[in-house]
PDB file of N, CA and C in Angstrom:
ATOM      1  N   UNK A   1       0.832  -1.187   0.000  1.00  0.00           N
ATOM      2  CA  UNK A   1       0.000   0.000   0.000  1.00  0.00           C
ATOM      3  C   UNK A   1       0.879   1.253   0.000  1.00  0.00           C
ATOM      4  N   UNK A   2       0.684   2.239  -0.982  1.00  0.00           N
ATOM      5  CA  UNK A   2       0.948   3.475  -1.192  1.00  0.00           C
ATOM      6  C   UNK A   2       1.098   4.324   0.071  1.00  0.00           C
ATOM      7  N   UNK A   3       1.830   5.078   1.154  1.00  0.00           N
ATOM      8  CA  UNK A   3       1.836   5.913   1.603  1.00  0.00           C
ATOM      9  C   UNK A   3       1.264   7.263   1.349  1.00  0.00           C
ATOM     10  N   UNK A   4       0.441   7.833   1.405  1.00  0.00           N
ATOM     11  CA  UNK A   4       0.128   9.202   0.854  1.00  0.00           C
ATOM     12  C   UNK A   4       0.653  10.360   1.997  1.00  0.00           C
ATOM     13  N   UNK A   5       1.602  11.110   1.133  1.00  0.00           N
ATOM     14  CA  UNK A   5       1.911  12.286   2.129  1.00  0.00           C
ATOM     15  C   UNK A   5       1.110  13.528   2.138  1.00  0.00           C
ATOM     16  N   UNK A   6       1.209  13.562   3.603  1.00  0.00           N
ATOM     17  CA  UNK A   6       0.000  15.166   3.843  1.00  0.00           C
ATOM     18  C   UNK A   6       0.624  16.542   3.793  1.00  0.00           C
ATOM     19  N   UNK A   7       0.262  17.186   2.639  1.00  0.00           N
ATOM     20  CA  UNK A   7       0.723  18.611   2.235  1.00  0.00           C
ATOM     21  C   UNK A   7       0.719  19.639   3.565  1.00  0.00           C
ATOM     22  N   UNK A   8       1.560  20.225   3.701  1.00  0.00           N
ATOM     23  CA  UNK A   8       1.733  21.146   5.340  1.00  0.00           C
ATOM     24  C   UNK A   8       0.960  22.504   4.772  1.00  0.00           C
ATOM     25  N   UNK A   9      -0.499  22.718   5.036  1.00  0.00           N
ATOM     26  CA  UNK A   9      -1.109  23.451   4.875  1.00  0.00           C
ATOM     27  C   UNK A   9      -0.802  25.240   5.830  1.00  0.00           C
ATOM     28  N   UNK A  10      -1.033  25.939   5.541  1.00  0.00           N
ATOM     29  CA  UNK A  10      -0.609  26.979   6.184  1.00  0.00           C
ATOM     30  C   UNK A  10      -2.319  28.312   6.196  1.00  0.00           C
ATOM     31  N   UNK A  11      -2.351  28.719   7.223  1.00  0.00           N
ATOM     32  CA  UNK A  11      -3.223  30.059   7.445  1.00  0.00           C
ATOM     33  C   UNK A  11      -2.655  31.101   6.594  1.00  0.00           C
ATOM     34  N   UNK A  12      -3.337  32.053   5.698  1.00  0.00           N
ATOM     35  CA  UNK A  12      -2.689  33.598   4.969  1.00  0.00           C
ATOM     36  C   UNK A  12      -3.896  34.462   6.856  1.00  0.00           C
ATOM     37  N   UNK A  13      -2.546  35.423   6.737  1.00  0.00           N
ATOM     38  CA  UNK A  13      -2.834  36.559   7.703  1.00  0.00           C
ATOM     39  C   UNK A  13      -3.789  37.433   6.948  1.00  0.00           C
ATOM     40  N   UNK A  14      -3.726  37.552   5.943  1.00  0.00           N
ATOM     41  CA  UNK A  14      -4.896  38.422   5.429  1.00  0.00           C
ATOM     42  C   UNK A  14      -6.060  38.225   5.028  1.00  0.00           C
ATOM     43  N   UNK A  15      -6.153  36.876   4.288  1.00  0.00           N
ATOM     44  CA  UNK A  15      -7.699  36.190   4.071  1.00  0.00           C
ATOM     45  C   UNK A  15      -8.172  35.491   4.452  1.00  0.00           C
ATOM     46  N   UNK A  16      -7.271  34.943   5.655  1.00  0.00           N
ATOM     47  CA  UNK A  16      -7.376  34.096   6.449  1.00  0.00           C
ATOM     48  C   UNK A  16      -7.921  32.392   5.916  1.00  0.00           C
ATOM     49  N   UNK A  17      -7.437  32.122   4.742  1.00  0.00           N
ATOM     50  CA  UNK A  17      -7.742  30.998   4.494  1.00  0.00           C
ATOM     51  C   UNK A  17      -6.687  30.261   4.026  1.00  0.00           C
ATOM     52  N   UNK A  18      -7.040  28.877   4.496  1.00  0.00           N
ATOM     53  CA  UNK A  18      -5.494  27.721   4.565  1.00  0.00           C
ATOM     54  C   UNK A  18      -5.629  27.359   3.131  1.00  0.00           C
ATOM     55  N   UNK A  19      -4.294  27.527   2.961  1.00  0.00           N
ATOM     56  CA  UNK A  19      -3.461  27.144   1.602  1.00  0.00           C
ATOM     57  C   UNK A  19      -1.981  26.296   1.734  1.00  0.00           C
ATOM     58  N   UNK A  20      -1.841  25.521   0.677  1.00  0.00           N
ATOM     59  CA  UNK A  20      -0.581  24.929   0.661  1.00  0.00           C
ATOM     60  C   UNK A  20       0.478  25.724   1.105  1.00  0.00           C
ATOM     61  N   UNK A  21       1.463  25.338   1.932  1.00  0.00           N
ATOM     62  CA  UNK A  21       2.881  26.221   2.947  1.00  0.00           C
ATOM     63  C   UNK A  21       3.154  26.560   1.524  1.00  0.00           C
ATOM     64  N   UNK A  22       3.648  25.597  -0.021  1.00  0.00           N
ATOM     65  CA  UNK A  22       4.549  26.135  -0.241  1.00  0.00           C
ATOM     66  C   UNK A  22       3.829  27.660  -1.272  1.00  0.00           C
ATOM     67  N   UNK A  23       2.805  27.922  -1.223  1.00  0.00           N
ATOM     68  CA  UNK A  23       1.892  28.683  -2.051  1.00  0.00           C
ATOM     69  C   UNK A  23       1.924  29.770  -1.546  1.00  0.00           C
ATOM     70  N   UNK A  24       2.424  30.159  -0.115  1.00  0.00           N
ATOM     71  CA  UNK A  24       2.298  31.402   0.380  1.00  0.00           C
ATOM     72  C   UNK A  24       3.787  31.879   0.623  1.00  0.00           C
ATOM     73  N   UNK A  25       3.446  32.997   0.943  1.00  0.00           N
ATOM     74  CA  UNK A  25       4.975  33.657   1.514  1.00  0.00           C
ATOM     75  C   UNK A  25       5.186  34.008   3.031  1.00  0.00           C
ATOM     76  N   UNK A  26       6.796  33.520   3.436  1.00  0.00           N
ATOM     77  CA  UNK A  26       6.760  33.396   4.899  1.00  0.00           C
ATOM     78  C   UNK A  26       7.666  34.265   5.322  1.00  0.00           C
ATOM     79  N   UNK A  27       7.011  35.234   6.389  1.00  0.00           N
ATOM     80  CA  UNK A  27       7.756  36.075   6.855  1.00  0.00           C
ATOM     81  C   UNK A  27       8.121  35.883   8.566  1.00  0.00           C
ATOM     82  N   UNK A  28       9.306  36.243   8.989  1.00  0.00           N
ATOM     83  CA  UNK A  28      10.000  35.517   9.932  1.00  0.00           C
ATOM     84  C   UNK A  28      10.517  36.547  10.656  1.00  0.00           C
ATOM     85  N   UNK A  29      10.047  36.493  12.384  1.00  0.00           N
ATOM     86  CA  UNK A  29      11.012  37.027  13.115  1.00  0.00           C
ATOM     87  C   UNK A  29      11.917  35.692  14.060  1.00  0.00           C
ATOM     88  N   UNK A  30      13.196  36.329  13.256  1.00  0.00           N
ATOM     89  CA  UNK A  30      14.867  35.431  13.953  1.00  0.00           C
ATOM     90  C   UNK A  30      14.238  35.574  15.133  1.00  0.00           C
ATOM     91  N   UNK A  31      14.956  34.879  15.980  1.00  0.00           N
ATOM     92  CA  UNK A  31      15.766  34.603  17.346  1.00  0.00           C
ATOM     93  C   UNK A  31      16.296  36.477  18.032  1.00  0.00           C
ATOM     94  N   UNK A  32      16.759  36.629  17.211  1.00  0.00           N
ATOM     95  CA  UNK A  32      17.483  37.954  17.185  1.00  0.00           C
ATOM     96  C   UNK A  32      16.417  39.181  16.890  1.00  0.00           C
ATOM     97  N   UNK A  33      14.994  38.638  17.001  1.00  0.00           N
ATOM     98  CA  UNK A  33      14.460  40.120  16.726  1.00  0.00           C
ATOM     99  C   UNK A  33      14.439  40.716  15.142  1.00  0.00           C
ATOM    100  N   UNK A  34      14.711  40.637  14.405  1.00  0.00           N
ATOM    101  CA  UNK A  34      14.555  41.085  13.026  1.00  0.00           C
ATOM    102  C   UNK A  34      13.499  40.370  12.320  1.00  0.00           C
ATOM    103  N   UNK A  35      13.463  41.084  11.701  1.00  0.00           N
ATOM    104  CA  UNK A  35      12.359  40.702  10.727  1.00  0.00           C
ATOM    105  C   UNK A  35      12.661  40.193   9.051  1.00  0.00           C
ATOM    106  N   UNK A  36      12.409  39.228   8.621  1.00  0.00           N
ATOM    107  CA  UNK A  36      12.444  38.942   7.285  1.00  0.00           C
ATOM    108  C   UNK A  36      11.646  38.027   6.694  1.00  0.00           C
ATOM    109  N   UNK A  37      12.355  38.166   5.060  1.00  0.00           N
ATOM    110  CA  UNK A  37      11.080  37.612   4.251  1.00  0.00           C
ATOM    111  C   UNK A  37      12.188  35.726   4.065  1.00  0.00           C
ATOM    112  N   UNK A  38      11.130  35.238   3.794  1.00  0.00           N
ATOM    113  CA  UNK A  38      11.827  33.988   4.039  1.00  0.00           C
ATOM    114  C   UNK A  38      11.454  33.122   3.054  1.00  0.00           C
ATOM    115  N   UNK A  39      12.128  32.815   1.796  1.00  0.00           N
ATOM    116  CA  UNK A  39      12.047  32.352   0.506  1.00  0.00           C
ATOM    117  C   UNK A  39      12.294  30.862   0.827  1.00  0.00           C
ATOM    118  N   UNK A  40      12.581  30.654   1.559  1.00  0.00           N
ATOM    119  CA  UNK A  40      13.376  28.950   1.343  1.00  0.00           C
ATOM    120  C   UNK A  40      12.204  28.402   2.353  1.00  0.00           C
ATOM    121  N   UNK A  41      11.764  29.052   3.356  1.00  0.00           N
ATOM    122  CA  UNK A  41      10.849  28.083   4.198  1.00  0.00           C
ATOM    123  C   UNK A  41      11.497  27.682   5.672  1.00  0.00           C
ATOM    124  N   UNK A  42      12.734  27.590   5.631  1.00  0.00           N
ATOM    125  CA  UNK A  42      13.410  27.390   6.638  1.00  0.00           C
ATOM    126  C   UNK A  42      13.932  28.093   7.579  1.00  0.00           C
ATOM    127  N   UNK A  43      13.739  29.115   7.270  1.00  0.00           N
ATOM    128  CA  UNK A  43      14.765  30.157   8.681  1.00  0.00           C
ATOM    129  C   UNK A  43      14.297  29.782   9.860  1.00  0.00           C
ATOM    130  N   UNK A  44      14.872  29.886  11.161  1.00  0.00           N
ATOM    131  CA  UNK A  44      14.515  29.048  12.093  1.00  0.00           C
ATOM    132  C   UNK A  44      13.784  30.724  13.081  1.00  0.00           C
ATOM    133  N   UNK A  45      12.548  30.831  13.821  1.00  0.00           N
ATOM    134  CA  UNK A  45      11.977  31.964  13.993  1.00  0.00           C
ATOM    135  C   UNK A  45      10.368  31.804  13.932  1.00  0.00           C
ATOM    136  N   UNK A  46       9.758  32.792  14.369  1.00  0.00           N
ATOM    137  CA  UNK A  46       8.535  32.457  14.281  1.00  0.00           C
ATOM    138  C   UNK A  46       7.676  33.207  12.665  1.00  0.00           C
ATOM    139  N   UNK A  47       7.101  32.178  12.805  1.00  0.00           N
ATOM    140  CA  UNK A  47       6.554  32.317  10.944  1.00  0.00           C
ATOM    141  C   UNK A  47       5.046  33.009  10.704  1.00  0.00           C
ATOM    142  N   UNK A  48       4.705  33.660   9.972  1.00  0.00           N
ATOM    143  CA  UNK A  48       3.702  34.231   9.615  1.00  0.00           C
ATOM    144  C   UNK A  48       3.549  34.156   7.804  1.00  0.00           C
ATOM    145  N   UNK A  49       2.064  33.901   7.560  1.00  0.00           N
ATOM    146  CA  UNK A  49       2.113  33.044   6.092  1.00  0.00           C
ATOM    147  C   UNK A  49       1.383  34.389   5.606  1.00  0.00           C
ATOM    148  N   UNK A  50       1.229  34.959   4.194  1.00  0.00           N
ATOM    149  CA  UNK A  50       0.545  35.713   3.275  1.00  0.00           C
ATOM    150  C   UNK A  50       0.569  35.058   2.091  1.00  0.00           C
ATOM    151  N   UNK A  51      -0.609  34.994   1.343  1.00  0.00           N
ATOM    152  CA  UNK A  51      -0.595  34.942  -0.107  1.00  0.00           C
ATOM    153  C   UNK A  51      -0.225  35.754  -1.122  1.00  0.00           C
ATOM    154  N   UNK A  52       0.457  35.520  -2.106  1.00  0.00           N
ATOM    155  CA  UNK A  52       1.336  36.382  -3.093  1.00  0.00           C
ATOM    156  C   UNK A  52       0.186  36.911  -3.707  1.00  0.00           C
ATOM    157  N   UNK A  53      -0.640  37.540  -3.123  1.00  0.00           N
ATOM    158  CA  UNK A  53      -1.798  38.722  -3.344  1.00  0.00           C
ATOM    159  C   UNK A  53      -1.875  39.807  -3.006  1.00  0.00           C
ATOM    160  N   UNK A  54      -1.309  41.084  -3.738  1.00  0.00           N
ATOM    161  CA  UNK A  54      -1.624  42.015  -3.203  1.00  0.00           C
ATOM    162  C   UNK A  54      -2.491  42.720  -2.158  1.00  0.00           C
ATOM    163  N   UNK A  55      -3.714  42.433  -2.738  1.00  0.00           N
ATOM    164  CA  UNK A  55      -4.652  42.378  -2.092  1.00  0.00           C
ATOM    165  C   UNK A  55      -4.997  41.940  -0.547  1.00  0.00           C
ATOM    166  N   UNK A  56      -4.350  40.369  -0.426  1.00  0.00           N
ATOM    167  CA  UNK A  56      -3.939  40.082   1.033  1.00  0.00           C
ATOM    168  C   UNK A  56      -3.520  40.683   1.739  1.00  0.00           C
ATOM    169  N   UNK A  57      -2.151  41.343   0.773  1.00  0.00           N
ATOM    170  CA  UNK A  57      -1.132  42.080   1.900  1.00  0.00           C
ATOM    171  C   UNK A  57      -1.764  42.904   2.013  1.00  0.00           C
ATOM    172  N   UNK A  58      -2.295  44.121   1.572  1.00  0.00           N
ATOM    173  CA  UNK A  58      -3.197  45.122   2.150  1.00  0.00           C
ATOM    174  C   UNK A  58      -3.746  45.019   3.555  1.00  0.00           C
ATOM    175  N   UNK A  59      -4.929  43.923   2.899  1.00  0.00           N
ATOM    176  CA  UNK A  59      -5.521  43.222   4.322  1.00  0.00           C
ATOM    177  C   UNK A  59      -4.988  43.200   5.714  1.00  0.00           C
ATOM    178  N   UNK A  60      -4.003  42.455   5.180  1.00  0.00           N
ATOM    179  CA  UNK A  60      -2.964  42.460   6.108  1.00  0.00           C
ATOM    180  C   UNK A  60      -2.508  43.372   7.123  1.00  0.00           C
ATOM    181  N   UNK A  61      -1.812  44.215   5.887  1.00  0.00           N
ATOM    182  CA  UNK A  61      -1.675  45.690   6.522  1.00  0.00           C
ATOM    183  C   UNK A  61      -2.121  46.253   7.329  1.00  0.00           C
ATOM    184  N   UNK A  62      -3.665  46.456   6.866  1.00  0.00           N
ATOM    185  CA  UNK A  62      -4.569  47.173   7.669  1.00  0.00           C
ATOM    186  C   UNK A  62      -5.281  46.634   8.746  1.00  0.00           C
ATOM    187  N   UNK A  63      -5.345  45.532   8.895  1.00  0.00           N
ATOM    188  CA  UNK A  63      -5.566  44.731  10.370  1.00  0.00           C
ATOM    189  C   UNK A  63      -4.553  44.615  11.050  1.00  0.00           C
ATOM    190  N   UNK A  64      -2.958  44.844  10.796  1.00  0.00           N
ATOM    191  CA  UNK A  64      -2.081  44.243  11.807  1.00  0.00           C
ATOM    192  C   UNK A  64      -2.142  43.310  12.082  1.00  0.00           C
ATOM    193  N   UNK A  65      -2.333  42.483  10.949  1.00  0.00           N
ATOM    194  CA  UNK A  65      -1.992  40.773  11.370  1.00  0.00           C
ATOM    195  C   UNK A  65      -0.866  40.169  11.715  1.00  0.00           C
ATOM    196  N   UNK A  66       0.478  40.525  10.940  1.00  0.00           N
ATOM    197  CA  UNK A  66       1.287  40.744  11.019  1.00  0.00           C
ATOM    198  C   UNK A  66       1.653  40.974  12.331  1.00  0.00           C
ATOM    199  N   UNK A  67       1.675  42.205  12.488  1.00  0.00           N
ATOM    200  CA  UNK A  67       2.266  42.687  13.927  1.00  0.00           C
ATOM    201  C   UNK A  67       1.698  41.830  15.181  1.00  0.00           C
ATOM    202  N   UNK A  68       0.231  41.413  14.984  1.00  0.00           N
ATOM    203  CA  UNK A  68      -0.157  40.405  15.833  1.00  0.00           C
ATOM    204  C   UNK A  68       0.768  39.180  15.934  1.00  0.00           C
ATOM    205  N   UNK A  69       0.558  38.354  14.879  1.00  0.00           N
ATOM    206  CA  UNK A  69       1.413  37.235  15.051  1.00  0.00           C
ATOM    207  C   UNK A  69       2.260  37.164  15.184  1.00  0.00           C
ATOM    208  N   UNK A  70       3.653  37.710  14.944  1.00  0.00           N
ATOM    209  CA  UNK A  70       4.709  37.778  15.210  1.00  0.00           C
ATOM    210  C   UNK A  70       5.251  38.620  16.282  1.00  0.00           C
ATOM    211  N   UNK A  71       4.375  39.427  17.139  1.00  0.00           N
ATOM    212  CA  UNK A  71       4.445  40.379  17.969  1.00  0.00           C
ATOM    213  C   UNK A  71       5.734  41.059  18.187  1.00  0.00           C
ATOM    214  N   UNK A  72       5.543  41.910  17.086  1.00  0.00           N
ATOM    215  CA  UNK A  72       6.544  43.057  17.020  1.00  0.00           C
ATOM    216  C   UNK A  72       5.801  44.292  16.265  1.00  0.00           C
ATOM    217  N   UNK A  73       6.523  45.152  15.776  1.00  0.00           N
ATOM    218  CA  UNK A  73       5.971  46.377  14.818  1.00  0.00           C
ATOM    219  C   UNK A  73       6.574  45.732  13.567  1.00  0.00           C
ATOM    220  N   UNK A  74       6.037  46.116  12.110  1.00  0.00           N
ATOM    221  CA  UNK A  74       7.127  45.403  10.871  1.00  0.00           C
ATOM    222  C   UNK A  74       6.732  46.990  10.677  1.00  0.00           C
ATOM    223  N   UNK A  75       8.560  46.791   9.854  1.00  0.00           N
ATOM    224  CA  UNK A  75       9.204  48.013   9.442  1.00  0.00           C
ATOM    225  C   UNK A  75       8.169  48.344   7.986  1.00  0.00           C
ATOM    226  N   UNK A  76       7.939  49.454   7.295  1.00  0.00           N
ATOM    227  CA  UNK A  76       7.827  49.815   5.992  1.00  0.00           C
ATOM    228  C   UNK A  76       8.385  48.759   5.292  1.00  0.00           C
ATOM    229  N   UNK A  77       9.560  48.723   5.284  1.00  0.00           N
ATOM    230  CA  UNK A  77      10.678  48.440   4.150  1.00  0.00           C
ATOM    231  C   UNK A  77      10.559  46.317   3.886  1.00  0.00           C
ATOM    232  N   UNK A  78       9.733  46.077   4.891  1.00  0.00           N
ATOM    233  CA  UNK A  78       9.300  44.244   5.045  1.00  0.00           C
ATOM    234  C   UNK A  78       7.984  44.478   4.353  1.00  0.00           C
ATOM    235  N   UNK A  79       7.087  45.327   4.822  1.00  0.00           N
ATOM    236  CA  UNK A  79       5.958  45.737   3.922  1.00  0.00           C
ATOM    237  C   UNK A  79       6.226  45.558   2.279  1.00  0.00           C
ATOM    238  N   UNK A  80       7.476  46.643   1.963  1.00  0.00           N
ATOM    239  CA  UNK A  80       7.696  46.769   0.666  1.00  0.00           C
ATOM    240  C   UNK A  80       8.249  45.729  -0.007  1.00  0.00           C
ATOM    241  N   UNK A  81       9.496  44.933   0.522  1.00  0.00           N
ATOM    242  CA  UNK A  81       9.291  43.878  -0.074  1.00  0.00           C
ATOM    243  C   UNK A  81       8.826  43.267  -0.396  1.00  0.00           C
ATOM    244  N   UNK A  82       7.621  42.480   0.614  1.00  0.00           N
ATOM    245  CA  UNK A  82       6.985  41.896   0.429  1.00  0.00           C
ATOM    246  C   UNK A  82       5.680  42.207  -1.056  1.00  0.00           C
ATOM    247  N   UNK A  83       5.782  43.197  -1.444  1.00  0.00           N
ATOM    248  CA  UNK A  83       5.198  43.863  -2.268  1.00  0.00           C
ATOM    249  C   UNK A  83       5.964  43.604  -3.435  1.00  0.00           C
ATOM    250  N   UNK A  84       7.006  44.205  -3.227  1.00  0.00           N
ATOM    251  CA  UNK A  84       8.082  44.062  -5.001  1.00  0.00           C
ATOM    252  C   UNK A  84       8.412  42.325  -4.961  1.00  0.00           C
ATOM    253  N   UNK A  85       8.322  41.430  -4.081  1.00  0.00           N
ATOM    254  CA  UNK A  85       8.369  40.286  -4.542  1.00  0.00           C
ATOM    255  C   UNK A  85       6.904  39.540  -5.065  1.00  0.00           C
ATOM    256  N   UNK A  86       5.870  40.632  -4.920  1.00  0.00           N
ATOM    257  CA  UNK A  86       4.681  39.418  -5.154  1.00  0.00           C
ATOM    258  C   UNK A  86       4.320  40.292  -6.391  1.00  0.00           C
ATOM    259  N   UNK A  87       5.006  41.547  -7.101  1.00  0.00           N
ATOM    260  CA  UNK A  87       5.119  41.848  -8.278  1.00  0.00           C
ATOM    261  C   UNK A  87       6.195  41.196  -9.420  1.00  0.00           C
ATOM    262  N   UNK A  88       7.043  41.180  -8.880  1.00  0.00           N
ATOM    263  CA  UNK A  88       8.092  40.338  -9.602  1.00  0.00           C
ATOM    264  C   UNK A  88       8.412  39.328  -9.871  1.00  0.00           C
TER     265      UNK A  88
END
């Protein structure tokens, strides 16, 4: 018998609906307090998921989901990335 593996589903902070981990984008506060965007999936830190939707991130934005989950302030400049990567 076939093993079937279970896809690691993930919450988006902005539309709040579960989607495949690897479908969203993960943003990470280190150990160390900083904040980043986290392409590989792995940085070790606490994780917060968005969909490569503008639109989400807005959402996002404007609820402080973000800042909730990861409980910190995010800089502009994590905002903006996160922006020029879900354009690019």
């Amino acid at each position: 018998m076939q093993k079937v593996r279970k896809i690691p589903q993930r919450q988006c902070v902005g539309c709040r609906t579960m989607k495949e981990k690897k479908a969203l984008i993960r943003v990470v506060k280190t150990p160390e307090g900083e904040i980043v965007l986290d392409t590989t999936g792995k940085k070790s830190g606490r994780g917060a998921y968005v969909c490569p939707d503008p639109e989400c991130l807005k959402r996002a934005r404007k609820s402080r989901a973000l800042e909730r989950v990861l409980e910190v302030a995010i800089p502009e400049d994590i905002y903006d990335g996160l922006q020029a990567q879900m354009e690019g």
